[in-house]
Protein backbone atom coordinates (compact mmCIF):
# COMPACT_ATOMS: atom_id res chain seq x y z
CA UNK A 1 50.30 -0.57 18.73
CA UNK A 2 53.61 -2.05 19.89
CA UNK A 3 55.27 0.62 18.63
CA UNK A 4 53.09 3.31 20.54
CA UNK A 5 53.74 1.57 23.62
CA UNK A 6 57.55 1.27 23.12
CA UNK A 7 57.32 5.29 22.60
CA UNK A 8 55.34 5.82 25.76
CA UNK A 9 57.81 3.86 27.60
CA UNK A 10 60.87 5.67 26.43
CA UNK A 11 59.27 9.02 27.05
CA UNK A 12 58.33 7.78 30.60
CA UNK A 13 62.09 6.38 31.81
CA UNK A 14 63.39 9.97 29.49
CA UNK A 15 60.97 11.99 31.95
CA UNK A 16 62.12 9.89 35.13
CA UNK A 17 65.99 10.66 34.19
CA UNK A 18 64.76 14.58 33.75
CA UNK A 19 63.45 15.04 37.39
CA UNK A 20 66.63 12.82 38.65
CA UNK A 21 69.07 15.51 37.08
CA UNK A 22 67.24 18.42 38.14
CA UNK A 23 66.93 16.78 41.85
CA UNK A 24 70.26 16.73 41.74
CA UNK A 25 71.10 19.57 40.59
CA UNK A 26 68.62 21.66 43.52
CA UNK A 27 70.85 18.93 45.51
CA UNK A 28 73.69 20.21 44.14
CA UNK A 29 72.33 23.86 44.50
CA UNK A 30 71.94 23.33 47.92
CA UNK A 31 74.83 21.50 49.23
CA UNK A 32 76.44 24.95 47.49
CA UNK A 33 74.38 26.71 49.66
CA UNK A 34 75.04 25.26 52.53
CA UNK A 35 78.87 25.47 52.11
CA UNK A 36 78.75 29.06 51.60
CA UNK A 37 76.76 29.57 54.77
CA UNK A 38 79.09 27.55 56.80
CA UNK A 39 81.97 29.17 55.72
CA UNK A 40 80.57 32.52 55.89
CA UNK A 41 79.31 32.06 59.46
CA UNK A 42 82.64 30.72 60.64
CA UNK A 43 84.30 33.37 58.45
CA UNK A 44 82.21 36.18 60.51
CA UNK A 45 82.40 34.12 63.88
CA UNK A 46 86.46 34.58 63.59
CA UNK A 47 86.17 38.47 61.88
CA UNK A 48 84.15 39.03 65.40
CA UNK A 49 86.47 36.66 67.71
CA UNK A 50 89.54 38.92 65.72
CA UNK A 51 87.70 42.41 66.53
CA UNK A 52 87.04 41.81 70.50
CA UNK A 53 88.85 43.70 72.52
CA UNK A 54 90.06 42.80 76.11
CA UNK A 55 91.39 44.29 79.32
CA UNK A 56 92.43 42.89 81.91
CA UNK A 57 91.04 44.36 85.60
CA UNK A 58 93.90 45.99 88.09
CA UNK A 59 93.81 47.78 90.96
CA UNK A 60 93.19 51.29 90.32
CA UNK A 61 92.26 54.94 91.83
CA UNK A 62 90.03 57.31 90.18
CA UNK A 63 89.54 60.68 91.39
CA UNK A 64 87.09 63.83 90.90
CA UNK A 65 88.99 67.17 91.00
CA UNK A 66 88.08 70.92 90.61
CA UNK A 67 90.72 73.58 90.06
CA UNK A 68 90.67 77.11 91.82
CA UNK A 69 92.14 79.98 92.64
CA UNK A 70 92.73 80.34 96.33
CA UNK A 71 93.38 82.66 98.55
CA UNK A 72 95.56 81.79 101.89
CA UNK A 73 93.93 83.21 105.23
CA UNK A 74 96.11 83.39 108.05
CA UNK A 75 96.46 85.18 111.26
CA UNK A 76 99.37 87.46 111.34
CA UNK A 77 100.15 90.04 114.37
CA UNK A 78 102.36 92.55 113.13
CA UNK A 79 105.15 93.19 115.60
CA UNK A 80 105.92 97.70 115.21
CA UNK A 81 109.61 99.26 116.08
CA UNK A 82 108.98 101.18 118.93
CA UNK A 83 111.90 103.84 118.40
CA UNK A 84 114.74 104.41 115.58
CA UNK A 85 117.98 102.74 115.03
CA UNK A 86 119.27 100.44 113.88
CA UNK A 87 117.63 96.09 113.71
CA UNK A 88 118.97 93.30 115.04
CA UNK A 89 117.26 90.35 114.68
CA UNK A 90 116.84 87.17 117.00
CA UNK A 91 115.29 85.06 115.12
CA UNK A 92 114.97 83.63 111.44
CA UNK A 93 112.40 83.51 108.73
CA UNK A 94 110.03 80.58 109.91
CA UNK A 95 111.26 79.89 113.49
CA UNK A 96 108.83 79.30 116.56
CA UNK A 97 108.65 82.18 118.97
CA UNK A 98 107.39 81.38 122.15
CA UNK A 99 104.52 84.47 123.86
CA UNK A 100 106.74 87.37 125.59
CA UNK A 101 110.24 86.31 123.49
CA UNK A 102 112.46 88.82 122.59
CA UNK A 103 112.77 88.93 119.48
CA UNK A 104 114.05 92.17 117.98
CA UNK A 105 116.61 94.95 119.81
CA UNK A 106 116.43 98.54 118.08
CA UNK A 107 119.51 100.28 119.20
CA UNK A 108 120.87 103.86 117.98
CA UNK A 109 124.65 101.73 116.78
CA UNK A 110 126.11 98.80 115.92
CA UNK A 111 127.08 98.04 119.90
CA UNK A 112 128.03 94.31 120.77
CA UNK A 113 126.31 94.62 124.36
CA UNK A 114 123.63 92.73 124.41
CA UNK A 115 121.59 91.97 127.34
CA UNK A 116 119.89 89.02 126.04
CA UNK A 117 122.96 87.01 125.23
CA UNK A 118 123.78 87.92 129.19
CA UNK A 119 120.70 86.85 130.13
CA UNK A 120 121.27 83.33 128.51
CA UNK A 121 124.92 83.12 130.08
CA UNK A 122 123.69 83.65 134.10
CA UNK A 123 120.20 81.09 133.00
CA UNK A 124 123.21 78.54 132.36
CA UNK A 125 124.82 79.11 134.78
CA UNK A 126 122.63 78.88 137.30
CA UNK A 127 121.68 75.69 135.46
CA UNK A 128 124.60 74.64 135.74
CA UNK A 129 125.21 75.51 140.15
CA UNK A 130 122.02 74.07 140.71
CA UNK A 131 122.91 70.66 138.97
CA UNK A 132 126.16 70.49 140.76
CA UNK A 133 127.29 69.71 137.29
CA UNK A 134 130.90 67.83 137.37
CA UNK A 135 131.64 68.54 133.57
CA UNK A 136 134.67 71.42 133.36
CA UNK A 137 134.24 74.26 131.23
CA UNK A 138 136.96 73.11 129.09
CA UNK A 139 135.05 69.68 128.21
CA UNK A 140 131.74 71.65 127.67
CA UNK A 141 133.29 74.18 125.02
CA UNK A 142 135.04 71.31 123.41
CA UNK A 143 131.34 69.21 123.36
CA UNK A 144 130.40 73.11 121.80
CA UNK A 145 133.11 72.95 119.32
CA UNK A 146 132.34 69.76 118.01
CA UNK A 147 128.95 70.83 116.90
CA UNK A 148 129.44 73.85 116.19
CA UNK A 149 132.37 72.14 113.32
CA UNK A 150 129.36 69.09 112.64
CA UNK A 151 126.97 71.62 112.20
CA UNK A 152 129.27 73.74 109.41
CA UNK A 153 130.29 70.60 107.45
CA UNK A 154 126.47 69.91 107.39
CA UNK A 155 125.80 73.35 105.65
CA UNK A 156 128.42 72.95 103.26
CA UNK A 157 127.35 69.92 102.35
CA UNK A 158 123.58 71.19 101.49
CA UNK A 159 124.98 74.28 99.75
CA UNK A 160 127.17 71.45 97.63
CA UNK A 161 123.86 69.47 96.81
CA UNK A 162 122.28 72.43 96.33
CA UNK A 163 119.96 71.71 99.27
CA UNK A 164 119.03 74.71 100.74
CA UNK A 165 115.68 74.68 102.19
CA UNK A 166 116.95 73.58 105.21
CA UNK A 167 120.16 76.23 105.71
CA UNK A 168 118.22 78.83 107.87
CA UNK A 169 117.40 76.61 110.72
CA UNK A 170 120.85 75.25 110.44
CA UNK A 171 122.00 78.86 110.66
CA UNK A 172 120.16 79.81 113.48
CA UNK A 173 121.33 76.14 115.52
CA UNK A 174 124.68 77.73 114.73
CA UNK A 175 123.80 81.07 116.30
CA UNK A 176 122.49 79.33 119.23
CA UNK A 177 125.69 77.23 119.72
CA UNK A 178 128.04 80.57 119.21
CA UNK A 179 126.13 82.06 121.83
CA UNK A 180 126.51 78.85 124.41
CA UNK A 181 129.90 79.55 123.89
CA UNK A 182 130.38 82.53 124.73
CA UNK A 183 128.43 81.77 128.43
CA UNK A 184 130.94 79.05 128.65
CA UNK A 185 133.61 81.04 128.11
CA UNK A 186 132.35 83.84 130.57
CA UNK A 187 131.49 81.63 133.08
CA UNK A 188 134.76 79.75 133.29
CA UNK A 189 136.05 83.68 135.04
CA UNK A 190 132.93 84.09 137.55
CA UNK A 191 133.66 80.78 139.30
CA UNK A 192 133.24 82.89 142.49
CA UNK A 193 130.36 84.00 141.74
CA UNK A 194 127.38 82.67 144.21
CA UNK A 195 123.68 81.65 143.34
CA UNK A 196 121.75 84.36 144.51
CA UNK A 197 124.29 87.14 143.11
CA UNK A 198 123.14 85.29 139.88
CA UNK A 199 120.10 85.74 140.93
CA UNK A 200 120.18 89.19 141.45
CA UNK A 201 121.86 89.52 138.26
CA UNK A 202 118.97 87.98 136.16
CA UNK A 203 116.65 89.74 138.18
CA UNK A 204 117.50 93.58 137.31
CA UNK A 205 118.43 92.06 133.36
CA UNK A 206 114.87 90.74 132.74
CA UNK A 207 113.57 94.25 134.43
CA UNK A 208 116.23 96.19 132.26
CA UNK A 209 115.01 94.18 128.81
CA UNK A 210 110.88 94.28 129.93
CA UNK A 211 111.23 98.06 130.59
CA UNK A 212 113.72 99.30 127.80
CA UNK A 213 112.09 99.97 124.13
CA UNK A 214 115.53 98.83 122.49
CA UNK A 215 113.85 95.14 122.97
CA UNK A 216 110.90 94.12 121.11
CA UNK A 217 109.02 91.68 122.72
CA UNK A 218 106.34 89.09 120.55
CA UNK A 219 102.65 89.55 122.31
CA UNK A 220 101.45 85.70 120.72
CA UNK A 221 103.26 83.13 119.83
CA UNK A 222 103.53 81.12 117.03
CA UNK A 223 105.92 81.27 113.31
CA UNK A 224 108.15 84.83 112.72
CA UNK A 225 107.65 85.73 108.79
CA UNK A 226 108.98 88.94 107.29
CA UNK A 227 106.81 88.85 104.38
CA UNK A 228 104.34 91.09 103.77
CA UNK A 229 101.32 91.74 100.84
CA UNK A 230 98.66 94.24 101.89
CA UNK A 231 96.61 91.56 102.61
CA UNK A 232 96.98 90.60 106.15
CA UNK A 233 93.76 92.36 107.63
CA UNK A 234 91.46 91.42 104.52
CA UNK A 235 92.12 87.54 104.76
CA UNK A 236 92.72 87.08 107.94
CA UNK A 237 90.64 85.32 110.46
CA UNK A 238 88.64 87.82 112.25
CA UNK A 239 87.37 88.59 108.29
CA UNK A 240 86.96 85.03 107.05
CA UNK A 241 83.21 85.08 107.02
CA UNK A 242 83.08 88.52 105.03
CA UNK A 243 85.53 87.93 102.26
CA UNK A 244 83.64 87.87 98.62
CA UNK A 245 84.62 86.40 95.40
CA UNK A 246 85.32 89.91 94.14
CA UNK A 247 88.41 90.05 96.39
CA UNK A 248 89.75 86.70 95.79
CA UNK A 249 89.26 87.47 91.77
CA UNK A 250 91.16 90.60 92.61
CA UNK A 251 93.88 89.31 94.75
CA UNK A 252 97.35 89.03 93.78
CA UNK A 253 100.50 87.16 94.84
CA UNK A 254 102.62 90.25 95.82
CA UNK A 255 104.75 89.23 98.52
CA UNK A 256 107.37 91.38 99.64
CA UNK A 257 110.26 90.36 101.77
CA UNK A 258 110.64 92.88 105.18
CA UNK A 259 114.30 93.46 105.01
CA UNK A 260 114.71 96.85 106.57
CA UNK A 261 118.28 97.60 108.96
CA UNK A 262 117.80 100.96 109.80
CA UNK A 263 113.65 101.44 110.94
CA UNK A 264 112.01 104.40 112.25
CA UNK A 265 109.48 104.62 115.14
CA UNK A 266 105.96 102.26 114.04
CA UNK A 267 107.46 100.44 111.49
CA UNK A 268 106.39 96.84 110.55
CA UNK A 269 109.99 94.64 111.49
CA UNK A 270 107.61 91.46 110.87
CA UNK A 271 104.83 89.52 111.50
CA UNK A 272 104.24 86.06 114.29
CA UNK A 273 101.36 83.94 112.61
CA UNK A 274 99.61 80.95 114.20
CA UNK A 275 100.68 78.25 112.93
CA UNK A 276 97.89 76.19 114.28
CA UNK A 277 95.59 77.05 111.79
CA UNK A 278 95.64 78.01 108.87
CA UNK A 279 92.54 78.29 106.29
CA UNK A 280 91.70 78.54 101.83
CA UNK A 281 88.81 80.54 100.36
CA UNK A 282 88.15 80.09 97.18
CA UNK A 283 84.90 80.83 95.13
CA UNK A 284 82.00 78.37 94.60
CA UNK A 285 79.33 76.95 92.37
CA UNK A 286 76.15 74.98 93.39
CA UNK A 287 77.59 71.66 92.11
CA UNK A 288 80.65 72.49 93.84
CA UNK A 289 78.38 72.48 97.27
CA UNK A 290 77.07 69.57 96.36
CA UNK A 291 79.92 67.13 95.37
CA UNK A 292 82.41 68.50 98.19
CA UNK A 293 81.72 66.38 101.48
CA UNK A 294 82.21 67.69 104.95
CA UNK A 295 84.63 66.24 108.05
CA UNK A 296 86.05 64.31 105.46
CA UNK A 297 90.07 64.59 104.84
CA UNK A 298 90.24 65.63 100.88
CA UNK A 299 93.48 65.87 99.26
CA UNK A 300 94.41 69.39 97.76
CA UNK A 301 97.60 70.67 95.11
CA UNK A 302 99.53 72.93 95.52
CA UNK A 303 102.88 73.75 93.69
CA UNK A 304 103.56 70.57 93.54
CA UNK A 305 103.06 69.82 97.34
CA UNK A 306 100.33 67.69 98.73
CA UNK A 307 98.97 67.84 101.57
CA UNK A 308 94.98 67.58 103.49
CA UNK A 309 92.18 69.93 104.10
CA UNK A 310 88.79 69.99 105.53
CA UNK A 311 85.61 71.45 104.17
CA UNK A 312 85.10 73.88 106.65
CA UNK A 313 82.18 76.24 106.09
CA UNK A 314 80.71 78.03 102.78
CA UNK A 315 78.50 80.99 102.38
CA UNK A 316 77.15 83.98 99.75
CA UNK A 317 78.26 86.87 99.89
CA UNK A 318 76.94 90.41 99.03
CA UNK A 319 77.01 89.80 95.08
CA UNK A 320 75.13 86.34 96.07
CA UNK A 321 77.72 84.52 95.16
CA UNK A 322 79.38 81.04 96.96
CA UNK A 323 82.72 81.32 98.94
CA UNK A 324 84.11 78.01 100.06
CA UNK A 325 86.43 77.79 103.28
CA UNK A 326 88.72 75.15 103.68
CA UNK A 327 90.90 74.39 106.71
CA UNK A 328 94.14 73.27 106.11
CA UNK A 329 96.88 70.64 107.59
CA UNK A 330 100.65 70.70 106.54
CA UNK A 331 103.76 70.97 107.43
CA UNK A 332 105.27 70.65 103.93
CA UNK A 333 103.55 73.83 102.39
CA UNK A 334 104.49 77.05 102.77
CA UNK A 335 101.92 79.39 103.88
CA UNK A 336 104.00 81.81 105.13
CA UNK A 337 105.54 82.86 101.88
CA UNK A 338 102.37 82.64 99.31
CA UNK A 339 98.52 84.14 99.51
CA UNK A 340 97.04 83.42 96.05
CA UNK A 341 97.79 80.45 94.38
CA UNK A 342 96.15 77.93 91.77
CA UNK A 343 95.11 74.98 93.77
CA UNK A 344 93.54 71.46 92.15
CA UNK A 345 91.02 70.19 94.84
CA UNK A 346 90.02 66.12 95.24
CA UNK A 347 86.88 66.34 96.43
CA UNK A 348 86.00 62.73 96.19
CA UNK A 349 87.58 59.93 95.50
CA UNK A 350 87.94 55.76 95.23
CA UNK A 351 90.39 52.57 94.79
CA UNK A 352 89.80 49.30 94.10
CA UNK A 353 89.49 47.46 91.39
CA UNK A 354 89.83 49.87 87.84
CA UNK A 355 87.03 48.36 84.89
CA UNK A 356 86.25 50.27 81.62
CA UNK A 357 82.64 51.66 81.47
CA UNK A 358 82.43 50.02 78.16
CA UNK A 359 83.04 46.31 79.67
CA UNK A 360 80.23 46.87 82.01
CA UNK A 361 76.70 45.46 81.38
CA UNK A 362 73.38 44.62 82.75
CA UNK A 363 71.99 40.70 82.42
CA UNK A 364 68.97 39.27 83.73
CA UNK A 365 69.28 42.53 86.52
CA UNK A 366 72.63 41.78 87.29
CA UNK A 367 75.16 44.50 86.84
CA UNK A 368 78.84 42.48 85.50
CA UNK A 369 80.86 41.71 82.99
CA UNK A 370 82.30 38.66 80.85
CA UNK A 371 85.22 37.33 81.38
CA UNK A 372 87.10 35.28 79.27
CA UNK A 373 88.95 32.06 80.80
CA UNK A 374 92.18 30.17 79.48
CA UNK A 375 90.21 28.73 76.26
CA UNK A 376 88.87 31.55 75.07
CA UNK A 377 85.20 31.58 76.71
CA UNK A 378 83.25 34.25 77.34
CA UNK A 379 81.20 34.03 81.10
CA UNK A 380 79.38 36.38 82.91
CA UNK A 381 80.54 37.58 86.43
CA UNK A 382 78.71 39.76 88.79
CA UNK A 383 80.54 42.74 90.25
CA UNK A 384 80.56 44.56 93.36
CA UNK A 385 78.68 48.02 93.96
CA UNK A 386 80.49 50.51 92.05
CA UNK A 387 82.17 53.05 94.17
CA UNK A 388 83.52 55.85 91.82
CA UNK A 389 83.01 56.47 87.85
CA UNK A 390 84.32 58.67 85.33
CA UNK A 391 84.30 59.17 81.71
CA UNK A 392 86.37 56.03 81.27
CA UNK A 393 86.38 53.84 84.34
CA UNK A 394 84.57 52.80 86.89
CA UNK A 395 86.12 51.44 90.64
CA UNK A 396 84.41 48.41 92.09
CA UNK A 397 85.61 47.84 95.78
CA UNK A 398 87.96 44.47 95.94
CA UNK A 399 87.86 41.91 98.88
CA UNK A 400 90.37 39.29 98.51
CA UNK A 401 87.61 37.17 100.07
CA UNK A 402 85.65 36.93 96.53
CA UNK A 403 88.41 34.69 94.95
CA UNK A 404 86.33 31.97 97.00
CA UNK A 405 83.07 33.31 94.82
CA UNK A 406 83.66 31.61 91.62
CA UNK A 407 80.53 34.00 90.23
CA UNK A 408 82.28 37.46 90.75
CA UNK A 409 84.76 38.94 89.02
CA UNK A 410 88.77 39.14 90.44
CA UNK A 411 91.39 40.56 89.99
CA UNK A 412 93.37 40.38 87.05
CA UNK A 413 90.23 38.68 85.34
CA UNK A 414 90.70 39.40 81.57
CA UNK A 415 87.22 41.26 80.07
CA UNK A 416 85.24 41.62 76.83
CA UNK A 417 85.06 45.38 76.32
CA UNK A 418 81.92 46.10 74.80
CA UNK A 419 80.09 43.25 75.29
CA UNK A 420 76.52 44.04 74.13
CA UNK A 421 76.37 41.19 71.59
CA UNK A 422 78.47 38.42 73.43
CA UNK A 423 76.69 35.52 74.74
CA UNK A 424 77.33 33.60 77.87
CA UNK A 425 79.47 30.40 76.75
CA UNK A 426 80.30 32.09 73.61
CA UNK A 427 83.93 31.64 72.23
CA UNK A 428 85.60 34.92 71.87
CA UNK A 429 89.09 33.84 71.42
């Protein structure tokens, strides 16, 4: 009996020490466990902390932008020879011409006379008598020397820098101040000479140069070209509103210079365009309508050369299809010189502050973004209406008054770009 009892009790305390070893080892098991989860969740937490990306928000522009062809209207009076001979011209490629100018003689030789240049001597000379001006003739042509020499270093200097967009006006300045000289020089011999003979002698020269066909006179006024395409009665103004896409497709840029010295009766000797105005047609699509705003200033390209226009007017025509009209403001471009050209259009556009569409998130119905501070925490901030997007970005308008909001976002805040899974007070750095 003793011994049955001893037996029991040894089985008992072996049974005892059984579940103690396998408690610990499930212990054991799970301390395992639990060491493997740690380290595997702070093993992911820093793989995702080492994958965020950042970017840090600066001021920024984005803008939408079509590109055409376009076609340049303008309104050009063409200014006919009125006999042969021989052309002399008073003015240069670009300059303004005043309504009723002269500003072509067609004479049967090469004769010096000319009645203009006469014309300008008495006008400054009477100037002169009824100004009772005290300066001599020989200090006047020595003021007209001096620029005339200023005026020569100044286009031998551009040709030097290879600078010569400027040269024709400085040529025609220097015809201007040859021509002063020469009414200095033939006044300083007509001292004697009394105001109303001038008078007289103006008189029968303006009849002689209204009533003689060697002088060309300009009927507008406005900027002298001598280029030419075909083109000036199909764009011009009086057809704006009749022009189809078919004839801007077709349209070339085949400008020819008008550099003719011998001309017979009719000929074209050039053109005087208003250079008030000055509009682009281009074609159109439905979206275009829509997106491009009117009385709103939008920024147009053009050979490099930037400059404003203004939606102006669109309509369909015959084939049904859209033709855009733009009105145009520069003083930089050209028009003169070029009728179809490739033009990129910025129809709309925004600055501010520049995001990434991918940082940008909804939370709780709050459009923002997180931003991560000094420490590496991630915190939501609310953003301003969003002015502009594109594929990439997005511009939110900036107030420097919202570095006093410490819940919207500023300027040179750093963001998490693609945020989706990023909670607020989360450490992402």
């Amino acid at each position: 009996m003793y011994v049955f009892i001893k037996y029991r009790e040894i089985k008992v305390m072996s049974n005892k020490k059984k579940k103690k070893i396998k408690l610990n080892f499930i212990l054991l098991i799970l301390a395992v466990l639990s060491f493997c989860l740690y380290y595997t969740y702070n093993f992911y937490e820093r793989l995702s902390i080492s994958v965020i990306k950042t970017s840090v928000v600066d001021l920024g522009e984005i803008k939408k932008t079509i590109n055409k062809d376009v076609v340049i209207i303008k309104k050009s009076i063409p200014v006919k020879s009125k006999r042969d001979g021989l052309l002399t011209k008073f003015y240069n490629q670009g300059d303004r011409v005043s309504k009723n100018s002269v500003i072509f003689k067609v004479q049967d030789s090469n004769s010096s006379d000319n009645d203009v240049s006469k014309l300008e001597r008495i006008n400054l000379q009477i100037d002169q008598m009824q100004n009772n001006s005290s300066y001599s003739y020989e200090f006047q042509s020595m003021q007209v020397d001096s620029e005339i020499n200023y005026i020569y270093l100044d286009i031998q200097k551009r040709i030097n820098n290879n600078d010569l967009g400027y040269l024709a006006k400085l040529k025609s300045e220097l015809t201007a101040m040859n021509e002063k000289k020469k009414s200095i020089s033939g006044d300083a011999g007509a001292s004697t000479v009394t105001l109303q003979e001038l008078y007289n002698q103006k008189s029968a020269l303006e009849k002689k140069i209204a009533t003689d066909n060697t002088y060309v006179h300009s009927e507008v006024a406005g900027d002298m070209s001598y280029y030419s395409d075909g083109y000036e009665d199909l764009f011009s103004y009086n057809n704006m509103m009749k022009i189809s896409v078919k004839d801007i497709d077709k349209a070339t840029d085949s400008v020819k210079k008008i550099d003719n010295a011998s001309v017979k009766n009719g000929d074209v000797l050039g053109y005087i365009v208003d250079n008030h105005n000055y509009y682009i047609a281009t074609s159109f699509d439905k979206m275009d309508v829509e997106a491009i705003k009117r009385d709103v200033a939008l920024e147009i390209r053009i050979d490099d050369v930037n400059f404003n226009v203004y939606f102006y007017d669109f309509y369909k025509d015959a084939d049904g299809k859209f033709v855009g009209l733009f009105k145009a403001e520069s003083e930089d471009f050209d028009f003169l010189k070029i009728r179809k050209v490739n033009a990129d259009i910025v129809y709309n556009s925004a600055k501010g502050m520049l995001i990434p569409n991918s940082a940008i998130l909804d939370v709780d119905g709050k459009r923002g973004v997180y931003v991560v501070d000094q420490v590496g925490i991630a915190s939501f901030r609310s953003i301003n209406d969003i002015l502009l997007s594109d594929d990439q970005n997005s511009i939110v308008s900036f107030s420097y008054d919202d570095f006093m909001d410490k819940g919207k976002l500023k300027l040179y805040d750093e963001v998490v770009l693609s945020p989706k899974s990023i909670k607020n007070g989360q450490k992402v750095k």
